[in-house]
N, C-alpha and C. Protein backbone atom coordinates (compact mmCIF):
# COMPACT_ATOMS: atom_id res chain seq x y z
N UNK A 1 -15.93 -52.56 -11.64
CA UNK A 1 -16.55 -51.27 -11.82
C UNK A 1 -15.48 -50.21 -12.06
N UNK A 2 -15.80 -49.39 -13.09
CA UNK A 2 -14.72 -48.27 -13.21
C UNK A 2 -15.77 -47.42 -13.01
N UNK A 3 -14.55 -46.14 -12.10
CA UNK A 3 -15.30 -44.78 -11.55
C UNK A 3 -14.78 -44.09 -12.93
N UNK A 4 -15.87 -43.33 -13.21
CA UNK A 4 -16.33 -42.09 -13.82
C UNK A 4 -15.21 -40.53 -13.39
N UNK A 5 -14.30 -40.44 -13.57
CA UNK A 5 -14.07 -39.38 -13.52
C UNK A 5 -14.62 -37.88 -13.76
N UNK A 6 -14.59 -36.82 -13.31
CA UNK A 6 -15.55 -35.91 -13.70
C UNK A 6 -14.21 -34.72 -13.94
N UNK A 7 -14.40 -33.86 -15.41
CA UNK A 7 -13.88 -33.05 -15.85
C UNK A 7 -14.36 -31.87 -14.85
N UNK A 8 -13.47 -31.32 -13.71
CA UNK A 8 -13.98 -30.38 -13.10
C UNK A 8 -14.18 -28.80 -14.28
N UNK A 9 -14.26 -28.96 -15.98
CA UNK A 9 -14.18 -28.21 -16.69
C UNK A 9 -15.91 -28.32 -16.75
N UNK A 10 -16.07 -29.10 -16.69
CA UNK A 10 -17.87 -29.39 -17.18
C UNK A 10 -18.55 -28.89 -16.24
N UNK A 11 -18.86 -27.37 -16.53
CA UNK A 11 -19.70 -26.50 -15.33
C UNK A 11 -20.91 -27.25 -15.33
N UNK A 12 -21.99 -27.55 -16.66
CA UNK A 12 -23.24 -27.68 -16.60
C UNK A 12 -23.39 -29.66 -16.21
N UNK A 13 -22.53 -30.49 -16.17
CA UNK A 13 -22.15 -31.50 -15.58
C UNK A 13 -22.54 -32.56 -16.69
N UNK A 14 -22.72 -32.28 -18.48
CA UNK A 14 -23.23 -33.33 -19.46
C UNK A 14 -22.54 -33.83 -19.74
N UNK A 15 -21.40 -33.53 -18.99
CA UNK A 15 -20.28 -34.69 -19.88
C UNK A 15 -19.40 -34.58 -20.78
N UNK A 16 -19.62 -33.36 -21.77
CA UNK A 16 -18.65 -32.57 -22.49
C UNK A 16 -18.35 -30.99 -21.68
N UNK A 17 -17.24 -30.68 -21.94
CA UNK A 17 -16.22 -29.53 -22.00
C UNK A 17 -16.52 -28.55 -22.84
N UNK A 18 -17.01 -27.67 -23.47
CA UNK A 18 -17.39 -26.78 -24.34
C UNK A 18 -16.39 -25.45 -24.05
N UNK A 19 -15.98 -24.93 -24.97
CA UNK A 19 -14.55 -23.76 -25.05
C UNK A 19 -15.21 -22.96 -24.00
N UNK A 20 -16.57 -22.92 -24.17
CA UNK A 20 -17.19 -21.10 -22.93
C UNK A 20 -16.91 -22.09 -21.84
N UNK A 21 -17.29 -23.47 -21.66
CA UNK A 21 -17.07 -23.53 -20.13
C UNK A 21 -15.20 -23.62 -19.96
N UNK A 22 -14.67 -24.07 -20.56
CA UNK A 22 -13.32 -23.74 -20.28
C UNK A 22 -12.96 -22.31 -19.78
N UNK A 23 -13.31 -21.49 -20.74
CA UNK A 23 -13.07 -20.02 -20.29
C UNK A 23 -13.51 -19.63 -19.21
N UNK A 24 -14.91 -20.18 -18.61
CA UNK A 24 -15.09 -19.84 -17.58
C UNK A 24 -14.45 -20.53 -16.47
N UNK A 25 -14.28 -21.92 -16.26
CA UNK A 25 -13.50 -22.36 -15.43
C UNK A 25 -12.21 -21.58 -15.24
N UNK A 26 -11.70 -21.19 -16.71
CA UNK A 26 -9.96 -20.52 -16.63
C UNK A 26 -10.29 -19.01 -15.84
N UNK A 27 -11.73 -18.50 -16.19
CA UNK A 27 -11.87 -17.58 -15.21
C UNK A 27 -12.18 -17.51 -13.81
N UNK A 28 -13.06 -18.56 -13.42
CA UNK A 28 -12.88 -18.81 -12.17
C UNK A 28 -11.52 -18.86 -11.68
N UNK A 29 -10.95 -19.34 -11.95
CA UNK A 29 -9.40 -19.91 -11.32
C UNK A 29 -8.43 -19.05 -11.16
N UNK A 30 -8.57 -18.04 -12.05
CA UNK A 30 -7.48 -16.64 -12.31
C UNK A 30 -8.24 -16.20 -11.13
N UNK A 31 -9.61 -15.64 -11.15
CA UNK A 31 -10.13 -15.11 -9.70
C UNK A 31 -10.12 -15.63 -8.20
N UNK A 32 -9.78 -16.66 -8.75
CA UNK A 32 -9.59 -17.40 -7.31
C UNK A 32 -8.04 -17.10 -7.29
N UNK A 33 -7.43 -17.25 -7.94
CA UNK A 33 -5.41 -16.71 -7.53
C UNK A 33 -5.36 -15.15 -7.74
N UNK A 34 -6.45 -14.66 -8.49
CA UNK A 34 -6.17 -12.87 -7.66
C UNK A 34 -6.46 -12.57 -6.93
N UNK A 35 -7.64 -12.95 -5.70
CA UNK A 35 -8.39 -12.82 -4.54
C UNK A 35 -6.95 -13.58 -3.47
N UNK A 36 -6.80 -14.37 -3.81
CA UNK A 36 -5.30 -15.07 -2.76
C UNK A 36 -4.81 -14.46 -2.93
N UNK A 37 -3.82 -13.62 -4.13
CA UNK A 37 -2.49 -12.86 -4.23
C UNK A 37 -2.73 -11.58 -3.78
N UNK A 38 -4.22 -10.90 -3.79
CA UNK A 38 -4.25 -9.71 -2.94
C UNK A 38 -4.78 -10.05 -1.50
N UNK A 39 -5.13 -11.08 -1.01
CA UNK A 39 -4.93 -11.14 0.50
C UNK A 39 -3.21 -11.57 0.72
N UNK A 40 -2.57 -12.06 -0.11
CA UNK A 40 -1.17 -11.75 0.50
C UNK A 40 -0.67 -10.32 0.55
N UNK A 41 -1.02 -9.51 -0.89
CA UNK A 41 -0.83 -8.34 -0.38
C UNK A 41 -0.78 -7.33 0.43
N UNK A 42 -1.99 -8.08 0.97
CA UNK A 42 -2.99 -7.08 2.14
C UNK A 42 -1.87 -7.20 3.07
N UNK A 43 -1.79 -8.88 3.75
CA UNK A 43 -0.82 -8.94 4.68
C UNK A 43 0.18 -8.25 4.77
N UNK A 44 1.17 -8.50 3.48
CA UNK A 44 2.40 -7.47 3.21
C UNK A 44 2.07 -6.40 3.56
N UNK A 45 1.15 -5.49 3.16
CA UNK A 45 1.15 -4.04 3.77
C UNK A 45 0.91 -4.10 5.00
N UNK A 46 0.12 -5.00 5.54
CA UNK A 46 -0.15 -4.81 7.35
C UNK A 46 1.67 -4.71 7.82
N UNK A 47 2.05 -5.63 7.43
CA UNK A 47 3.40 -5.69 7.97
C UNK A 47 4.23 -4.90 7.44
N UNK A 48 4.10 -4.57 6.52
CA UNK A 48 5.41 -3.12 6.37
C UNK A 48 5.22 -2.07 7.03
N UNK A 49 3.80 -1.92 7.26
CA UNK A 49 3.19 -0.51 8.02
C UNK A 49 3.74 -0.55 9.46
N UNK A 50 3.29 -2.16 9.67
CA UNK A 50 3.68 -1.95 10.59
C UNK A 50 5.30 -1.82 11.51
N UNK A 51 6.19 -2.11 10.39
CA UNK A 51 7.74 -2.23 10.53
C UNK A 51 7.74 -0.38 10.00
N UNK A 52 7.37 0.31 8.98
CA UNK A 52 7.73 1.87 9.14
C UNK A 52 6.57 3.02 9.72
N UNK A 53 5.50 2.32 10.03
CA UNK A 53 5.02 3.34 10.94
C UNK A 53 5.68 3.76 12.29
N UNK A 54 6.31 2.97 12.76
CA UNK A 54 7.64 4.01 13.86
C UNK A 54 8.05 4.59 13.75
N UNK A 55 9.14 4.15 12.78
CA UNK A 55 10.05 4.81 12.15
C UNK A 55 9.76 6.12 11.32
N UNK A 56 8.75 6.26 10.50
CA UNK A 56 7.98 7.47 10.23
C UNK A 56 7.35 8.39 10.95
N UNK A 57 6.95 7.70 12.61
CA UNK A 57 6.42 8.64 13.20
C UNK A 57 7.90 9.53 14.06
N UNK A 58 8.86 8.73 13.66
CA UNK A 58 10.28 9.25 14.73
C UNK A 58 10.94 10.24 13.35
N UNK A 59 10.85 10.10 12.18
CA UNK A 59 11.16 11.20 11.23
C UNK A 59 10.25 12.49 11.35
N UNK A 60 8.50 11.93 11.45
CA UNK A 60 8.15 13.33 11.76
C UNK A 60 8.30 14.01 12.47
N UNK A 61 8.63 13.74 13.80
CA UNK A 61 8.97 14.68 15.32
C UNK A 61 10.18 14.93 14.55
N UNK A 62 11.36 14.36 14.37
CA UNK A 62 12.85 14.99 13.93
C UNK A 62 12.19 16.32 13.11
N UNK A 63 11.49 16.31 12.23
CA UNK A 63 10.89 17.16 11.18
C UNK A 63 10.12 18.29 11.52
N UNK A 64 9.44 17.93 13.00
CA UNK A 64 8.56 19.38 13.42
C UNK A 64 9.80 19.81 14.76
N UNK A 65 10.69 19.19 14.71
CA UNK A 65 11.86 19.52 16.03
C UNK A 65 13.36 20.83 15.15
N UNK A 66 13.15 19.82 13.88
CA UNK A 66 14.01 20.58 12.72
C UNK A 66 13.28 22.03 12.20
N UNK A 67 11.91 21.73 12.32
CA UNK A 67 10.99 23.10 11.44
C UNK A 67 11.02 24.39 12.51
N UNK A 68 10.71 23.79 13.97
CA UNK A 68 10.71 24.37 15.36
C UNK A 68 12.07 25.19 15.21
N UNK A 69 13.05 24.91 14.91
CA UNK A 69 14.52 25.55 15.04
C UNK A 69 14.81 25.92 13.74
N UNK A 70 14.39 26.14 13.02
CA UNK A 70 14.65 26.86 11.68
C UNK A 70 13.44 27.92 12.04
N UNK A 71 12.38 28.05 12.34
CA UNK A 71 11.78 29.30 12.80
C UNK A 71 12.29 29.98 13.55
N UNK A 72 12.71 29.70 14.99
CA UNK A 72 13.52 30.31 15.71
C UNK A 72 14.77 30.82 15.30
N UNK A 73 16.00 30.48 14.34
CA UNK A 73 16.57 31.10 13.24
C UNK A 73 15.92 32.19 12.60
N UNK A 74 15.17 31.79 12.18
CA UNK A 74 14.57 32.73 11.33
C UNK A 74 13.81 34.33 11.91
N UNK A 75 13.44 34.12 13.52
CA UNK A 75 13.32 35.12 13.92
C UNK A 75 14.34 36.07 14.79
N UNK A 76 14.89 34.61 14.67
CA UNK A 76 16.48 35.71 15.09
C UNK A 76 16.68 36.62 14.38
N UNK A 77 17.13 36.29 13.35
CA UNK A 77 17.48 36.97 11.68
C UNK A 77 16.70 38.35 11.67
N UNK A 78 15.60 37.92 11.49
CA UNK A 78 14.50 38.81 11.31
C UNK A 78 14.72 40.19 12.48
N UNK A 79 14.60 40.17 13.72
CA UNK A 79 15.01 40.72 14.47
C UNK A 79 16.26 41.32 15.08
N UNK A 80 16.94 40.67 14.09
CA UNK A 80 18.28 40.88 13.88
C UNK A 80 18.35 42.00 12.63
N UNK A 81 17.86 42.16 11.83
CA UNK A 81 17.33 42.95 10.54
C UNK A 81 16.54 44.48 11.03
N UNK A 82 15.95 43.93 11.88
CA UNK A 82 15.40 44.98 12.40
C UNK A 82 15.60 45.97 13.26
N UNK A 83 16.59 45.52 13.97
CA UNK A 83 17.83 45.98 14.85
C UNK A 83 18.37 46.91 13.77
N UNK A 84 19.37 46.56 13.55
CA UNK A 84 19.83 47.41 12.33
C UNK A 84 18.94 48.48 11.91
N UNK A 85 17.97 48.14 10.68
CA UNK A 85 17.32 48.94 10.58
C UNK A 85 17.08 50.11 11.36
N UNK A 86 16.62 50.02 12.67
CA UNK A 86 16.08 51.11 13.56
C UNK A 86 17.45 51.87 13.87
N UNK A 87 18.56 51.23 14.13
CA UNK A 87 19.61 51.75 14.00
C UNK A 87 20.45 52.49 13.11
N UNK A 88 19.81 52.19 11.90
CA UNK A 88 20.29 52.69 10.80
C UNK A 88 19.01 54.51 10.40
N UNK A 89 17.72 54.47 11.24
CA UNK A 89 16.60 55.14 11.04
C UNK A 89 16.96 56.47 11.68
């Protein structure tokens, strides 16, 4: 007895291959490796987020610690300006 192999190309199962079912098999298959390559993606971003969401949250405090002391500068200045001024009035 010889087994029958089956062209996993033969969607409608007659036995011939026809170009649309090729295309569609070749489309199935691309969709099936873009649905995998963006769940690897996905992963990748879980894990980068999660390697610079620290690190981003420790730049923003540096950043509202840096903004905090450049205001305070700045009202120095300011009051420092104003000094003068009244002194100068």
């Amino acid at each position: 007895m010889s087994e029958e192999i089956k062209d996993p190309r033969d969607l409608n199962g007659d036995g011939k291959v026809t170009l649309e079912e090729k295309i569609k098999y070749a489309a199935g298959k691309a969709g099936e490796k873009l649905n995998e390559v963006a769940g690897e993606m996905k992963e990748n971003a879980k894990d980068l987020y999660a390697k610079a969401a620290p690190k981003a949250k420790e730049v923003l405090g540096e950043m509202k610690e840096n903004a905090v002391e450049m205001m305070d500068k700045a009202k120095d200045k300011i009051d420092a300006l104003k000094e003068k001024k009244d002194k100068q009035a």
